[in-house]
C-alpha atoms as a PDB file:
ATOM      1  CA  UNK A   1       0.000   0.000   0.000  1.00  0.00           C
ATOM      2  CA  UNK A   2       1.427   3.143  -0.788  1.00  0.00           C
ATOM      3  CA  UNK A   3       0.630   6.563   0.713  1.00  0.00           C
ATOM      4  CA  UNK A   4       0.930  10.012  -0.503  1.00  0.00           C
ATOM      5  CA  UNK A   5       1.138  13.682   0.577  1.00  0.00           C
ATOM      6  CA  UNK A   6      -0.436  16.091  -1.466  1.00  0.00           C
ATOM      7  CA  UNK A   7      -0.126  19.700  -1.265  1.00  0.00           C
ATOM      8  CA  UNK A   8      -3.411  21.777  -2.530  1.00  0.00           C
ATOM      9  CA  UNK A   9      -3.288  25.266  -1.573  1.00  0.00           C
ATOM     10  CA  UNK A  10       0.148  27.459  -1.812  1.00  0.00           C
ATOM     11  CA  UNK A  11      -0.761  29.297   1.505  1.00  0.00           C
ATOM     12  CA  UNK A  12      -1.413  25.805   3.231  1.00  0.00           C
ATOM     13  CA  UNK A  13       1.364  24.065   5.023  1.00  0.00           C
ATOM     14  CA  UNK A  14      -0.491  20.958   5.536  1.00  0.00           C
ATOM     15  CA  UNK A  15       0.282  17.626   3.746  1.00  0.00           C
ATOM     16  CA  UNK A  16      -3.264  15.464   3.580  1.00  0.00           C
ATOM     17  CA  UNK A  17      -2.505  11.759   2.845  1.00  0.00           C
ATOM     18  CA  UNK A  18      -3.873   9.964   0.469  1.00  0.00           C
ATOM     19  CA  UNK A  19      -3.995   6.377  -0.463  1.00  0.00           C
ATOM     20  CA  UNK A  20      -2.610   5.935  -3.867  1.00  0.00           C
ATOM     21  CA  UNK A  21      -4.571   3.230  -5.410  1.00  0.00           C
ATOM     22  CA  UNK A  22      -3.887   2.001  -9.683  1.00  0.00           C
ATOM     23  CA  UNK A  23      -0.876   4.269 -10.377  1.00  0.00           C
ATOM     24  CA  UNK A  24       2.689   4.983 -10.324  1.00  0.00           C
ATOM     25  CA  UNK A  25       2.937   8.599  -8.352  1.00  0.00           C
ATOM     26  CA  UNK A  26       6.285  10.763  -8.095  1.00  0.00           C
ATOM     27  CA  UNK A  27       7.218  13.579  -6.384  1.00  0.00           C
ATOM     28  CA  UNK A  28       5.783  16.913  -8.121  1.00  0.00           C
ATOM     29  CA  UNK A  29       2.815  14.862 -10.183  1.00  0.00           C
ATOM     30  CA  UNK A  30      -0.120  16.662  -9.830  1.00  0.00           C
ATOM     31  CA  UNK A  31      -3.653  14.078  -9.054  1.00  0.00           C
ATOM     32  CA  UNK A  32      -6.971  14.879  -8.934  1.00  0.00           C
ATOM     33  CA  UNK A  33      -8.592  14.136  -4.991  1.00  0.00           C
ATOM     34  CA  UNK A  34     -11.644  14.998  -3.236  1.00  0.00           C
ATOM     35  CA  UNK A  35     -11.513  17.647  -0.351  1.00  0.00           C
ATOM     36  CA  UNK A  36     -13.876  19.426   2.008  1.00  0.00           C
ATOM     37  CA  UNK A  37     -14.341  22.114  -0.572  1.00  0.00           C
ATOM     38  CA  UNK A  38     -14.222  19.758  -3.184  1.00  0.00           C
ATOM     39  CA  UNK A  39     -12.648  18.073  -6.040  1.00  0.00           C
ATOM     40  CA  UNK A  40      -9.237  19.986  -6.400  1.00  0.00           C
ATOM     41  CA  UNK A  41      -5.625  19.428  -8.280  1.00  0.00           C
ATOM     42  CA  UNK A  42      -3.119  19.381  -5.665  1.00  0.00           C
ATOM     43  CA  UNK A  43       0.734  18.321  -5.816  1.00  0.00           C
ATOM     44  CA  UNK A  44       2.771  14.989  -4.591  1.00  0.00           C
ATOM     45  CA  UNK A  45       4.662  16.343  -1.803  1.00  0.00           C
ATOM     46  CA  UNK A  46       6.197  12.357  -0.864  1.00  0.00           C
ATOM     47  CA  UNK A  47       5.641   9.093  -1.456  1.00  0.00           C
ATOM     48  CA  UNK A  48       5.786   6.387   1.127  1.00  0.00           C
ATOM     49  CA  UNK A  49       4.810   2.563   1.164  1.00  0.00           C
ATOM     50  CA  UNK A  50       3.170   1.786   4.246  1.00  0.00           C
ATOM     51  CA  UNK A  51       2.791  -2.236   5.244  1.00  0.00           C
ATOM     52  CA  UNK A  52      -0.860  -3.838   6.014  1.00  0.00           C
ATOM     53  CA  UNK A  53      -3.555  -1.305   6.848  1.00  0.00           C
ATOM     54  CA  UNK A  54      -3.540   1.897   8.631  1.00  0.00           C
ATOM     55  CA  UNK A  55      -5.399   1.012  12.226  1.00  0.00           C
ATOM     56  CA  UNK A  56      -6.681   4.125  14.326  1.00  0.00           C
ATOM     57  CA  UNK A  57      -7.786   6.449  11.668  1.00  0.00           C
ATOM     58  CA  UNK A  58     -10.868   6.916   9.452  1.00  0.00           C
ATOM     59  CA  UNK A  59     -11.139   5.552   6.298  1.00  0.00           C
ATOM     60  CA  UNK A  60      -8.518   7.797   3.744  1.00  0.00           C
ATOM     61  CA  UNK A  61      -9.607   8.982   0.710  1.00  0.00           C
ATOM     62  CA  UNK A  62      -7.805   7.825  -2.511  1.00  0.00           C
ATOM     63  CA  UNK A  63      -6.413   9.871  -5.117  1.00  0.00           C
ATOM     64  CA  UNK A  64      -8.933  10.154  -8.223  1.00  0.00           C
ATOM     65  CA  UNK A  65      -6.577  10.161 -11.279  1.00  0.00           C
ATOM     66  CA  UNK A  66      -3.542  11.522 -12.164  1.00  0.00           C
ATOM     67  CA  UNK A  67      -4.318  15.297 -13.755  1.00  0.00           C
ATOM     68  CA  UNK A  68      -4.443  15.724 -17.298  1.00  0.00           C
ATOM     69  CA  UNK A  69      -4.021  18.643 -19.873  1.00  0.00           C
ATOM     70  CA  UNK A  70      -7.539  19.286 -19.610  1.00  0.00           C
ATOM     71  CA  UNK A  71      -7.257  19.458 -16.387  1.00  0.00           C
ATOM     72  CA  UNK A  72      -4.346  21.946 -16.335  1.00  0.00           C
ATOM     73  CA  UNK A  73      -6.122  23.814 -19.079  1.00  0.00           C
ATOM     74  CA  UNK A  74      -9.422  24.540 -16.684  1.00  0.00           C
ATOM     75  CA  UNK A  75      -6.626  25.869 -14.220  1.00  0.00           C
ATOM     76  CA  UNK A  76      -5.249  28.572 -16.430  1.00  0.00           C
ATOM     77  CA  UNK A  77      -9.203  29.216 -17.206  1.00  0.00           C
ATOM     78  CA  UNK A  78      -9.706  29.905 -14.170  1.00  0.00           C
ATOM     79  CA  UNK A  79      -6.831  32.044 -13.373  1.00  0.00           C
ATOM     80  CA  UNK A  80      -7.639  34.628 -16.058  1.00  0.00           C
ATOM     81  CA  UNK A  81     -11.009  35.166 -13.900  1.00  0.00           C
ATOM     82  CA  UNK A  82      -8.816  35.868 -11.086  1.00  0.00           C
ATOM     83  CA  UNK A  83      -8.371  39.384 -11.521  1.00  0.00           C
ATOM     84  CA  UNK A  84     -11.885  39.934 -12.011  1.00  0.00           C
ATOM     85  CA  UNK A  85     -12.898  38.089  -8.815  1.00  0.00           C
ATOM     86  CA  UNK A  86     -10.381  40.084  -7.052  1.00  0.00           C
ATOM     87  CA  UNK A  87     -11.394  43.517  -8.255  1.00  0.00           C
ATOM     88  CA  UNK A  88     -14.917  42.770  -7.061  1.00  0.00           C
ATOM     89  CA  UNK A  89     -13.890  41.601  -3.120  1.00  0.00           C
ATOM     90  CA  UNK A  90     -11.631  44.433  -2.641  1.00  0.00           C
ATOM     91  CA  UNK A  91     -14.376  46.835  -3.645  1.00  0.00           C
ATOM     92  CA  UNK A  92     -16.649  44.968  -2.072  1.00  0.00           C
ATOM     93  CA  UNK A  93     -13.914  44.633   1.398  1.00  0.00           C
ATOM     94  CA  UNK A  94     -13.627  48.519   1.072  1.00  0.00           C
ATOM     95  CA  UNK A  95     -17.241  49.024   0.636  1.00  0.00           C
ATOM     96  CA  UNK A  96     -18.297  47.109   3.776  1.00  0.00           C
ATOM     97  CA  UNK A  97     -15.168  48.789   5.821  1.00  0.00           C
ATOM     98  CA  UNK A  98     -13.478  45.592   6.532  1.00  0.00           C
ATOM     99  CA  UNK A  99     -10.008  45.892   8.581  1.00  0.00           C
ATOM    100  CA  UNK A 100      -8.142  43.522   5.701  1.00  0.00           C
ATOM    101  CA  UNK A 101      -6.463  42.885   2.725  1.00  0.00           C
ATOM    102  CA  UNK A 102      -7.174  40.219   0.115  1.00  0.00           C
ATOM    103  CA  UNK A 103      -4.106  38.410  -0.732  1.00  0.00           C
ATOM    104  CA  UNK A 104      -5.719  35.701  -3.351  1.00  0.00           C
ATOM    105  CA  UNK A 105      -8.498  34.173  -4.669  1.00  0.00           C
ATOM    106  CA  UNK A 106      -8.839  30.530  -5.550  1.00  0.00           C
ATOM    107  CA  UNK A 107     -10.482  28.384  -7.251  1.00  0.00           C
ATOM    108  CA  UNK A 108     -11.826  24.597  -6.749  1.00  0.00           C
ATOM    109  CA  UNK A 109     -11.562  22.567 -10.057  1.00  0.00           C
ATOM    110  CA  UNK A 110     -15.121  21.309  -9.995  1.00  0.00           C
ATOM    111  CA  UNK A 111     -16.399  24.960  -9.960  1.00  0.00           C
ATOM    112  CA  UNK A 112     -17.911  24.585  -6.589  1.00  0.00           C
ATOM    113  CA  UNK A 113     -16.340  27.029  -4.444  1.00  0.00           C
ATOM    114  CA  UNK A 114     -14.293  30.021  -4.214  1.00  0.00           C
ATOM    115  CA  UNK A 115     -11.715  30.544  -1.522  1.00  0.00           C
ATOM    116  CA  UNK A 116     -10.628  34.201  -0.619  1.00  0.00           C
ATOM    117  CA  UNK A 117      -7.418  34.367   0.944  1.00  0.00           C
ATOM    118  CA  UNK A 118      -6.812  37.611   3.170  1.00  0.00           C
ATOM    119  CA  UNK A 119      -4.500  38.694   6.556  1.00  0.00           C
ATOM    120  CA  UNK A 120      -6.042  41.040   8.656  1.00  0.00           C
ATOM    121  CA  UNK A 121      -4.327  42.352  11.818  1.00  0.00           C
ATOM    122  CA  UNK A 122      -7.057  40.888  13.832  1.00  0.00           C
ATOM    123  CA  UNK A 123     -10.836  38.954  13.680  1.00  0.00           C
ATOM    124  CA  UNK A 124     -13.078  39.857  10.979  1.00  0.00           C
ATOM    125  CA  UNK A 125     -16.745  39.808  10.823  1.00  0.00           C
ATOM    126  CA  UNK A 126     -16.907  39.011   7.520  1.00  0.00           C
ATOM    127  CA  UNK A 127     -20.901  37.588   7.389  1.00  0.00           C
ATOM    128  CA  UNK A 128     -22.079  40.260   4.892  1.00  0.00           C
ATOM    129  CA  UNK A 129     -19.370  40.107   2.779  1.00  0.00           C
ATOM    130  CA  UNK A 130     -19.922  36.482   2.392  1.00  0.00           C
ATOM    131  CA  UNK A 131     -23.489  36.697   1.352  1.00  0.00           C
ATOM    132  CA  UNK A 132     -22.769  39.287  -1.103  1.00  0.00           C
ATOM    133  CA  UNK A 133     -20.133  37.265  -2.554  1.00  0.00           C
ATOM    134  CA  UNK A 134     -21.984  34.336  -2.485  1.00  0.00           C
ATOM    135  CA  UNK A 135     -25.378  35.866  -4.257  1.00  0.00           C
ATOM    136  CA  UNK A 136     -23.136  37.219  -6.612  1.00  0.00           C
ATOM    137  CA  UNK A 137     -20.897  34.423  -7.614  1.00  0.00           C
ATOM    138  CA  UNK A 138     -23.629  31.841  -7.370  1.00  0.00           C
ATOM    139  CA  UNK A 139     -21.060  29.862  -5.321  1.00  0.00           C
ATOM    140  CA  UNK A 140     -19.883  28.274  -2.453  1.00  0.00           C
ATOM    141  CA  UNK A 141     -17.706  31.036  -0.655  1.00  0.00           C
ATOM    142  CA  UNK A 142     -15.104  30.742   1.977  1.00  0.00           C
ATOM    143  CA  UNK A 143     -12.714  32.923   3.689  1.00  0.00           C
ATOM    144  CA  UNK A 144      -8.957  31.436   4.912  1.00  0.00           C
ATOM    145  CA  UNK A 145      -7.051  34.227   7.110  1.00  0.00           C
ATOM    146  CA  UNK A 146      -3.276  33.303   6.401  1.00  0.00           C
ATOM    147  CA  UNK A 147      -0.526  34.987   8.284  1.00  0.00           C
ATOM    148  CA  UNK A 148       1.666  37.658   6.400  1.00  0.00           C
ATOM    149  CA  UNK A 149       4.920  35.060   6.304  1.00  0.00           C
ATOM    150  CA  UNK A 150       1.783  32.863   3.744  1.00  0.00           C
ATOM    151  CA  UNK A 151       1.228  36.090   1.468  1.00  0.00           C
ATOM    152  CA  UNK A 152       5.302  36.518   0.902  1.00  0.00           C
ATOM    153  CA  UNK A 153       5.083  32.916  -0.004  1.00  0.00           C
ATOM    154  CA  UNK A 154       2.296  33.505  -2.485  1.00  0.00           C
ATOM    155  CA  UNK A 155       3.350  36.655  -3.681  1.00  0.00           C
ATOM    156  CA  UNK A 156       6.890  35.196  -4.388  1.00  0.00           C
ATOM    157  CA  UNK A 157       8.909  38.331  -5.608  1.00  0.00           C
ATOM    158  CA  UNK A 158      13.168  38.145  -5.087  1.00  0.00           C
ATOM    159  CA  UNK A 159      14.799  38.362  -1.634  1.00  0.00           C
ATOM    160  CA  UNK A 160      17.365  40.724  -0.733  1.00  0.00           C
ATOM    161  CA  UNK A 161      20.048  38.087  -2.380  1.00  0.00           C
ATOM    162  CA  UNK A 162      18.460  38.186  -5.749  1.00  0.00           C
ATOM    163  CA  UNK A 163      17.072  35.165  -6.183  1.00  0.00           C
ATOM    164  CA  UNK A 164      13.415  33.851  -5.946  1.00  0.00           C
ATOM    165  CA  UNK A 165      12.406  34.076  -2.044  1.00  0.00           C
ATOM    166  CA  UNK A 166      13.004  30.902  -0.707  1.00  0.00           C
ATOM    167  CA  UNK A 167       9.177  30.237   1.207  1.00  0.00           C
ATOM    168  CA  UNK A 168       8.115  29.982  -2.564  1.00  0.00           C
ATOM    169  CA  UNK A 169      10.347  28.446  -4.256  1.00  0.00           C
ATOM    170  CA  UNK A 170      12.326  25.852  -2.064  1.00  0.00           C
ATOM    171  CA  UNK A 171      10.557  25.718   1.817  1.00  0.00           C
ATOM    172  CA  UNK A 172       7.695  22.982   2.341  1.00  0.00           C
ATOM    173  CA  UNK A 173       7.341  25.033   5.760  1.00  0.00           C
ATOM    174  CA  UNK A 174       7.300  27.835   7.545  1.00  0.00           C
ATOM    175  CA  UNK A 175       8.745  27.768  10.821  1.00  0.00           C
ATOM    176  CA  UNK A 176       9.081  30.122  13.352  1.00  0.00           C
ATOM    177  CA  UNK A 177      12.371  32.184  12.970  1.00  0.00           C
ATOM    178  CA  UNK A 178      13.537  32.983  16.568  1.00  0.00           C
ATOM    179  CA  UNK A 179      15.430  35.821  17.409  1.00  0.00           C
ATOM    180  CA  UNK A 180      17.645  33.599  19.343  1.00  0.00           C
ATOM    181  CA  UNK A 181      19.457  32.897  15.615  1.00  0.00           C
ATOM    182  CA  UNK A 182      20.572  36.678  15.520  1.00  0.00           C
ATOM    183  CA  UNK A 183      22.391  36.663  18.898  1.00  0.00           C
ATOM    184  CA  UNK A 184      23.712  32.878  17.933  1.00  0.00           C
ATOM    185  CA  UNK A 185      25.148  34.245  14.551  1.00  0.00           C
ATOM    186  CA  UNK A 186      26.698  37.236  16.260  1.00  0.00           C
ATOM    187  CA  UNK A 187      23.947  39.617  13.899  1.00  0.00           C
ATOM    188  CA  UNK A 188      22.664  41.934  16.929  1.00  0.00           C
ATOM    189  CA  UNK A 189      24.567  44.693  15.159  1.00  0.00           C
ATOM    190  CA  UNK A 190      22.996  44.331  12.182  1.00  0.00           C
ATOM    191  CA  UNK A 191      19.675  46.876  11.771  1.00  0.00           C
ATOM    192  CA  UNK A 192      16.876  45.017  11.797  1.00  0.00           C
ATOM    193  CA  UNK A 193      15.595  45.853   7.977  1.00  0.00           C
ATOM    194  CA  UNK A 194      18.641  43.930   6.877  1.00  0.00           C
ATOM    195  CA  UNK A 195      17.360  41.002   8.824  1.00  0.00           C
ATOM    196  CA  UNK A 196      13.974  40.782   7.961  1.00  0.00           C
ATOM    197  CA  UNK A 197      12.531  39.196   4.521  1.00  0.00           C
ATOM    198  CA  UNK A 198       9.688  41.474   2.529  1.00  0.00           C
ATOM    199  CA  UNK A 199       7.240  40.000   4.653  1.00  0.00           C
ATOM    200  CA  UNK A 200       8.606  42.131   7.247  1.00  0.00           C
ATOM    201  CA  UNK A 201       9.595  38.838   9.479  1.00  0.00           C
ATOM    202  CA  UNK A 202      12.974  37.517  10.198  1.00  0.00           C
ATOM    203  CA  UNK A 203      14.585  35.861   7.353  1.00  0.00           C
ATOM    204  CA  UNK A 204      13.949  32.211   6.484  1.00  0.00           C
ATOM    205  CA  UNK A 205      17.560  31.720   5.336  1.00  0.00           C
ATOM    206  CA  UNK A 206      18.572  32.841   9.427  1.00  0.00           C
ATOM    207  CA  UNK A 207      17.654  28.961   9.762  1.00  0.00           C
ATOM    208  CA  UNK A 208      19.848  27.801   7.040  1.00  0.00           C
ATOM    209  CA  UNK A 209      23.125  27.983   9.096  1.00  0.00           C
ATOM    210  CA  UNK A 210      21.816  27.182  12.912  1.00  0.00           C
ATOM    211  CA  UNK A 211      23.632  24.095  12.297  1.00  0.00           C
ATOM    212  CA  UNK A 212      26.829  25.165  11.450  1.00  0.00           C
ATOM    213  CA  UNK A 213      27.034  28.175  14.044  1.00  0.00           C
ATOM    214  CA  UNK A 214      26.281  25.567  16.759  1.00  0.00           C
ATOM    215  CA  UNK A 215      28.799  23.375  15.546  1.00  0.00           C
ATOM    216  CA  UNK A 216      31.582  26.480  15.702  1.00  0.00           C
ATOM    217  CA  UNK A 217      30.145  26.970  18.929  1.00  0.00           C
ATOM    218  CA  UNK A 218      31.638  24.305  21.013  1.00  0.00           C
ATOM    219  CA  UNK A 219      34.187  24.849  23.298  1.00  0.00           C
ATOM    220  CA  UNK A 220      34.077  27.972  22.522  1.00  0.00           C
ATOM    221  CA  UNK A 221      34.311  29.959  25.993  1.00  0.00           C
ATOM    222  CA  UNK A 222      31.200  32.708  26.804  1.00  0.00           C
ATOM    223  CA  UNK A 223      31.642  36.630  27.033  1.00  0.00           C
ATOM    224  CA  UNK A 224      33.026  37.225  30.033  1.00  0.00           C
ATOM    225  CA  UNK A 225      34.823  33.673  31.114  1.00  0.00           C
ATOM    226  CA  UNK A 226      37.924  33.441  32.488  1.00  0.00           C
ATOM    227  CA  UNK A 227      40.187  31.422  30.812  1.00  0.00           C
ATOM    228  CA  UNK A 228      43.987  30.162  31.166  1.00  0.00           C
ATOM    229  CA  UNK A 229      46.593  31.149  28.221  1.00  0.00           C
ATOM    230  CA  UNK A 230      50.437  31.607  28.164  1.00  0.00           C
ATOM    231  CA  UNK A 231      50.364  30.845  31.810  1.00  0.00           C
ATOM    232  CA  UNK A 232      48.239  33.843  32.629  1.00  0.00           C
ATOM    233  CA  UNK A 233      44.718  34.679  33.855  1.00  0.00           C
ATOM    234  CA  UNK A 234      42.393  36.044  30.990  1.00  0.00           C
ATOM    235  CA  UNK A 235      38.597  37.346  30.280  1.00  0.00           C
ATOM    236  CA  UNK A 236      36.832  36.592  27.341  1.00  0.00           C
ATOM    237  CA  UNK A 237      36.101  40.201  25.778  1.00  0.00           C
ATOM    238  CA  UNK A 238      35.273  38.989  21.972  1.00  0.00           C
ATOM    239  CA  UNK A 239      33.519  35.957  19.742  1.00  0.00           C
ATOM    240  CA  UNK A 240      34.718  35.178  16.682  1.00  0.00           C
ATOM    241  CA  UNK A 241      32.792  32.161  15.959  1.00  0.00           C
ATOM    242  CA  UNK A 242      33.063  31.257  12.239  1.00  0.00           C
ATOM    243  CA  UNK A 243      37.278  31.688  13.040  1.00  0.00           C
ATOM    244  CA  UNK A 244      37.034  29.812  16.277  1.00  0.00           C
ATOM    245  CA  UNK A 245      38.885  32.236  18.141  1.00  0.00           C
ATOM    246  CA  UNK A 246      38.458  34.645  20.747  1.00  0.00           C
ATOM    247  CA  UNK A 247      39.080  37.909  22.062  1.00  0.00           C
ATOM    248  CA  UNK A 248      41.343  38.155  25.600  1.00  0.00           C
ATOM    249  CA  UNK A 249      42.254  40.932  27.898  1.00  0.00           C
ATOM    250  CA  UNK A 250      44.221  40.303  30.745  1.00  0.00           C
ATOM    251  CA  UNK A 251      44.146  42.516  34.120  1.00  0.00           C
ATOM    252  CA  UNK A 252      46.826  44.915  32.470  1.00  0.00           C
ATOM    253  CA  UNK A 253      44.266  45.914  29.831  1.00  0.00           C
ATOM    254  CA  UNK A 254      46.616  43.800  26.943  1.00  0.00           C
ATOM    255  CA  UNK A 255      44.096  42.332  24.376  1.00  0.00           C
ATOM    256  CA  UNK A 256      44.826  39.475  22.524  1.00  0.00           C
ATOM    257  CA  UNK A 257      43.177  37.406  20.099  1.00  0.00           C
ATOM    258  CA  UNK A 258      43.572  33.318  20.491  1.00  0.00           C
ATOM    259  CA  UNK A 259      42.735  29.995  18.949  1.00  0.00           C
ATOM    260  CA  UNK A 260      40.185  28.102  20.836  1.00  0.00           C
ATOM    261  CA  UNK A 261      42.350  25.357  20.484  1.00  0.00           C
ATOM    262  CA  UNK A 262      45.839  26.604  22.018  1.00  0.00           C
ATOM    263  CA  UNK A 263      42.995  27.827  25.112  1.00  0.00           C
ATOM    264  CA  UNK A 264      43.228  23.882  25.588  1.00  0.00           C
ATOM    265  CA  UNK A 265      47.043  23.162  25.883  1.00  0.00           C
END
């Protein structure tokens, strides 16, 4: 039995599994499956053979079919509608003095529903905007509030390394950046625009060398630790992490910089 994760909404992080039942699937394939909004393309995010039968869980859905042209074809349809959908919420958003900002509009391959995507700073009572769009649309309407990390990834544009920002083109998450990474990478006097991605966050790619930093870390002494070297008594003034070395000043005032390693002999 195998099992994939599929991937059906840009601004969704979640993987929904699917039983995949008469065909060969791959990572990146796009399949037709049902959903709660209904029948919708999505993407093969992995692949995994599972042994015997899943015990514990409700019944899992199977993917439909593999997607064809035609099915790719209804996509781009529906796409060039987009703008037109769009236009209408955000006069419609502005009309009913709604506190938020439509970010995108999606949607389901069987025609069924729309979803409007949005961030707003807060709650939203968005009931009358939903029958309006509803009566007018002559469809099933539904609002998802994503967080303003999701609209960077939807958005896309290029980071401040130019290249394509890496929540849309590479990341199957989004994880919390802490602000722990800055002191651990020796950034705190960096200003904080140069940190932060165009979503106005701290930068994905802060992540993307946690490992490494960590590893230079050890046995490296703190700020402020008194260490032995050429037979005298010294404080830890400076961090050089990346060089593995550090900064010493001795009770004279002398500063010094020394291998972590010779600390050790």
């Amino acid at each position: 039995m195998k099992i994939a994760e599929i991937q059906f909404y840009p601004w969704d992080n979640m993987l929904l599994e699917y039983e995949v039942t008469n065909f060969d699937v791959k990572v990146g394939d796009k399949v037709i499956a049902k959903t709660d909004v209904g029948t919708e393309i999505g993407g093969i995010r992995s692949v995994r053979d599972v042994d015997g039968i899943l015990s514990g869980k409700e019944e899992m859905k199977s993917i439909i079919r593999m997607a064809s042209e035609n099915d790719l074809d209804k996509v781009k349809e529906k796409k060039e509608k987009k703008k037109e959908t769009e236009n209408y919420c955000k006069d419609k958003i502005e009309g009913f003095g709604l506190d938020m900002k439509l970010v995108d509009v999606h949607f389901s391959l069987d025609g069924s529903h729309i979803i409007f995507v949005f961030i707003a700073p807060g709650r939203v009572d968005f009931r009358e905007l939903v029958k309006d769009l509803t009566r007018h649309f002559q469809k099933s309407v539904r609002m998802q509030q994503i967080g303003i990390r999701d609209e960077a990834k939807i958005v896309g544009e290029i980071g401040v390394c130019g290249r394509g920002l890496c929540c849309k083109k590479v990341l199957k998450s989004l994880n919390n950046i802490s602000s722990d990474l800055i002191k651990l990478q020796q950034l705190e006097n960096k200003a904080s625009e140069r940190l932060s991605g165009i979503c106005g966050r701290l930068m994905c790619c802060l992540a993307y060398e946690e490992g490494t930093y960590k590893e230079c870390c050890k046995d490296v002494p703190c700020l402020g630790e008194k260490v032995k070297y050429d037979g005298k008594a010294w404080v830890v003034i400076t961090r050089h992490i990346l060089k593995r070395s550090v900064n010493l000043r001795d009770r004279d005032g002398l500063v010094v910089e020394v291998e972590v390693d010779k600390l050790k002999k």
